[in-house]
Protein backbone atom coordinates (compact mmCIF):
# COMPACT_ATOMS: atom_id res chain seq x y z
CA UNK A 1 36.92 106.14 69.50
CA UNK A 2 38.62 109.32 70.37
CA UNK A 3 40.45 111.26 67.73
CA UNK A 4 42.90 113.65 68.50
CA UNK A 5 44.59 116.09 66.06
CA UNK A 6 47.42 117.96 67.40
CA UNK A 7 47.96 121.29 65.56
CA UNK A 8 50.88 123.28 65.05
CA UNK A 9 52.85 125.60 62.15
CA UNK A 10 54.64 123.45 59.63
CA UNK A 11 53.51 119.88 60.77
CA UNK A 12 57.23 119.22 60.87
CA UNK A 13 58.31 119.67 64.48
CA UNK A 14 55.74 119.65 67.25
CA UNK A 15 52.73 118.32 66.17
CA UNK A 16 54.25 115.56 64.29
CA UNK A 17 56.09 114.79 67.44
CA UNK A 18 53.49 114.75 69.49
CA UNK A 19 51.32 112.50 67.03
CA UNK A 20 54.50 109.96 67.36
CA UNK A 21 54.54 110.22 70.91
CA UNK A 22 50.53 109.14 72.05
CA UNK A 23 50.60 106.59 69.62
CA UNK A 24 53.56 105.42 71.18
CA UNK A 25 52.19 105.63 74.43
CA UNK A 26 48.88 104.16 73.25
CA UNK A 27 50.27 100.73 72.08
CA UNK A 28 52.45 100.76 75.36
CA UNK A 29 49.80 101.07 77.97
CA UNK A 30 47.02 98.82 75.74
CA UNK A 31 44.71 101.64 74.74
CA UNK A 32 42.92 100.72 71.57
CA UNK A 33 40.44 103.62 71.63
CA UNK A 34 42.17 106.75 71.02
CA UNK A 35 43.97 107.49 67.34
CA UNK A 36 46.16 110.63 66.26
CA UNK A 37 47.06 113.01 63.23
CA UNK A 38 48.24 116.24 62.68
CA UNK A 39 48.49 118.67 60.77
CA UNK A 40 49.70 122.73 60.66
CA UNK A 41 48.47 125.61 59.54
CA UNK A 42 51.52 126.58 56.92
CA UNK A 43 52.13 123.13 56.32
CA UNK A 44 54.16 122.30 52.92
CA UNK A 45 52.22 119.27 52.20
CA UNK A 46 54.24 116.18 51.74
CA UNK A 47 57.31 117.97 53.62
CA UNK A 48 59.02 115.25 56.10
CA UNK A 49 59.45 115.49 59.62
CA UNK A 50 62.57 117.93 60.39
CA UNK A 51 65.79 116.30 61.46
CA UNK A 52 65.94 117.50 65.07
CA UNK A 53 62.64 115.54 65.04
CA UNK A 54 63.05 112.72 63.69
CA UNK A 55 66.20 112.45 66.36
CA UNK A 56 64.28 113.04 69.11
CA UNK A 57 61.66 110.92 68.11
CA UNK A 58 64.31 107.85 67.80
CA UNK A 59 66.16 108.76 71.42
CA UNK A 60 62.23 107.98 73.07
CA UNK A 61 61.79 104.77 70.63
CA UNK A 62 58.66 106.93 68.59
CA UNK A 63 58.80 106.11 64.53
CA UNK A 64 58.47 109.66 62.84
CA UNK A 65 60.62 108.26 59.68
CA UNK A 66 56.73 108.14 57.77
CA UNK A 67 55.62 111.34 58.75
CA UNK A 68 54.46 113.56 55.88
CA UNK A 69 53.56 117.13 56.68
CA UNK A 70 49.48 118.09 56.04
CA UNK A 71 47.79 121.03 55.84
CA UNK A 72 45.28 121.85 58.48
CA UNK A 73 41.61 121.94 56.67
CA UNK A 74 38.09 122.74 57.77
CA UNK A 75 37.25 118.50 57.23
CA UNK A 76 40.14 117.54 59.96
CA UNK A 77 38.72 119.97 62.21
CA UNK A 78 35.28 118.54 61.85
CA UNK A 79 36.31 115.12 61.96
CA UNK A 80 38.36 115.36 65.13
CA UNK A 81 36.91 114.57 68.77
CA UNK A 82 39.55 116.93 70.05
CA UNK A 83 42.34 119.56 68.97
CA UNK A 84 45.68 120.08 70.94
CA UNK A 85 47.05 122.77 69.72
CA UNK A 86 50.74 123.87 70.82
CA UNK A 87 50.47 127.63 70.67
CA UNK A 88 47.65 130.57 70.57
CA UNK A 89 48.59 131.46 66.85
CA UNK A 90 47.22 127.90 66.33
CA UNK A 91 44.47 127.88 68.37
CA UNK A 92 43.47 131.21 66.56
CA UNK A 93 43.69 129.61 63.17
CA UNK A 94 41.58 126.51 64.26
CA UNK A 95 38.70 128.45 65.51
CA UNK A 96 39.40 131.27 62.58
CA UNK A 97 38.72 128.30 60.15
CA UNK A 98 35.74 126.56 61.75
CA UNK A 99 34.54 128.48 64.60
CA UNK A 100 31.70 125.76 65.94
CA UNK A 101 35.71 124.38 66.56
CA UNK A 102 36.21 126.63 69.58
CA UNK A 103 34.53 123.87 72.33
CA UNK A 104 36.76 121.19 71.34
CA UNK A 105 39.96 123.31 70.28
CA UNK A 106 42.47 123.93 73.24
CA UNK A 107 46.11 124.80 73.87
CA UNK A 108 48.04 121.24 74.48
CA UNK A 109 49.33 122.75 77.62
CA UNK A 110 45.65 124.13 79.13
CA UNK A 111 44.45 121.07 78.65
CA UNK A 112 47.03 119.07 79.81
CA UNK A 113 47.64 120.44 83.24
CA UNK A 114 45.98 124.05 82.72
CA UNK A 115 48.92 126.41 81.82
CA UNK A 116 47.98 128.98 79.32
CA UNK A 117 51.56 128.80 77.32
CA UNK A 118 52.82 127.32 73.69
CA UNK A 119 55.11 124.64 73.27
CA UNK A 120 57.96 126.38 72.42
CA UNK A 121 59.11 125.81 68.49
CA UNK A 122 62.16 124.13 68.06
CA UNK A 123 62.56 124.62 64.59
CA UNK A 124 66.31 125.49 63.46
CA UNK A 125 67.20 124.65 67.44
CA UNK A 126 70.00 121.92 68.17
CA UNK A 127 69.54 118.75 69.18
CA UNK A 128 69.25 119.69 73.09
CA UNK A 129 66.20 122.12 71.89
CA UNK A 130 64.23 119.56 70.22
CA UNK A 131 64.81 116.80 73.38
CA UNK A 132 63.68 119.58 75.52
CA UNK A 133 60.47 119.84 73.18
CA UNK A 134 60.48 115.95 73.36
CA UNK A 135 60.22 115.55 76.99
CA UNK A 136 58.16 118.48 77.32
CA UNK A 137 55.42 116.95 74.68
CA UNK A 138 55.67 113.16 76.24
CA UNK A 139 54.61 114.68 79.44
CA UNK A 140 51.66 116.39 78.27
CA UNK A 141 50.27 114.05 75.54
CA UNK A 142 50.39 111.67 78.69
CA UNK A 143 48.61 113.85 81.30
CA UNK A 144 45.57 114.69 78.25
CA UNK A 145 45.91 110.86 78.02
CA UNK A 146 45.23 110.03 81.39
CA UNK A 147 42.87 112.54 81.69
CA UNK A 148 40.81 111.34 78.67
CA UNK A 149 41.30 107.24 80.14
CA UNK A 150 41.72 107.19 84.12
CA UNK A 151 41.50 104.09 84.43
CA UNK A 152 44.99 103.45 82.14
CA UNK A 153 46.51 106.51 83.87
CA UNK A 154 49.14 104.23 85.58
CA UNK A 155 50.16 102.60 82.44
CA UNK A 156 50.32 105.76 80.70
CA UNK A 157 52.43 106.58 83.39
CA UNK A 158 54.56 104.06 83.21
CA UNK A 159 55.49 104.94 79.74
CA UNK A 160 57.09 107.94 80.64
CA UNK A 161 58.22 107.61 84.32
CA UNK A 162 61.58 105.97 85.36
CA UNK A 163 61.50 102.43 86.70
CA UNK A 164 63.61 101.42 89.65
CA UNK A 165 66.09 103.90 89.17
CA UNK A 166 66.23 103.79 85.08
CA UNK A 167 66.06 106.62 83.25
CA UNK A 168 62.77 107.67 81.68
CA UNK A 169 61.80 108.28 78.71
CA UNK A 170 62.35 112.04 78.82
CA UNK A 171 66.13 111.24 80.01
CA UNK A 172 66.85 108.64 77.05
């Protein structure tokens, strides 16, 4: 079992949505052996996902209604297989807080498909912000899903590519 904790500020916006979003994918393309949480580093414990969120989250068919915000700890850390964070401020504060962390602690984006940037925070943004964000996080939690299972990387694909001329799920 693989165990993935996505990191980010509040644990209302990004991380939350990209929680909701592989264990979307997961159930869609069969995969029984990776599991999510998050959590962020100035969470307000309890806090529920943000509106823009929870709207983006129901235009790709991912449940964020039950999402309660958590505040990253040293135990998560430890517990995790690997942490996706979404920008260096985060990455900073993982390692900062365990630093035997740092070889299993990496920017979502790096390890996704190696570009050294954040997801951009779409916290206060409109609607059109927080699909961009959406779209942006479906296709990275699938690329570090397919590169973590190869050999479901076409049905991970499949959950977020068009078929026969449909819109995808980052077009919605």
């Amino acid at each position: 079992m693989v165990e993935i904790l996505f990191v980010c500020t509040g644990n209302t916006c990004r991380s939350a949505m990209a929680e909701a979003v592989l264990r979307e994918i997961v159930q869609e393309a069969g995969i029984e052996d990776v599991t999510a949480s998050s959590a962020g580093v100035y969470a307000a414990e309890g806090e529920p996902a943000s509106y823009g969120a929870l709207q983006a989250m129901d235009r790709i068919g991912a449940d964020l209604s039950g999402h309660r915000a958590t505040q990253l700890t040293r135990g998560q850390i430890e517990s995790a297989d690997l942490i996706l964070c979404m920008g260096a401020s985060h990455l900073r504060a993982v390692t900062s807080l365990c630093p035997e962390a740092a070889k299993k602690a990496f920017l979502l984006m790096d390890f996704a498909c190696g570009a050294k940037e954040d997801i951009p925070d779409p916290f206060g943004g409109d609607e059109e912000v927080y699909a961009a964000c959406a779209d942006r996080l479906c296709l990275a939690v699938a690329a570090v899903l397919a590169r973590l299972r190869p050999d479901r990387a076409e049905a991970i694909r499949a959950c977020v590519q068009p078929e026969d001329g449909a819109e995808g799920r980052e077009n919605q």
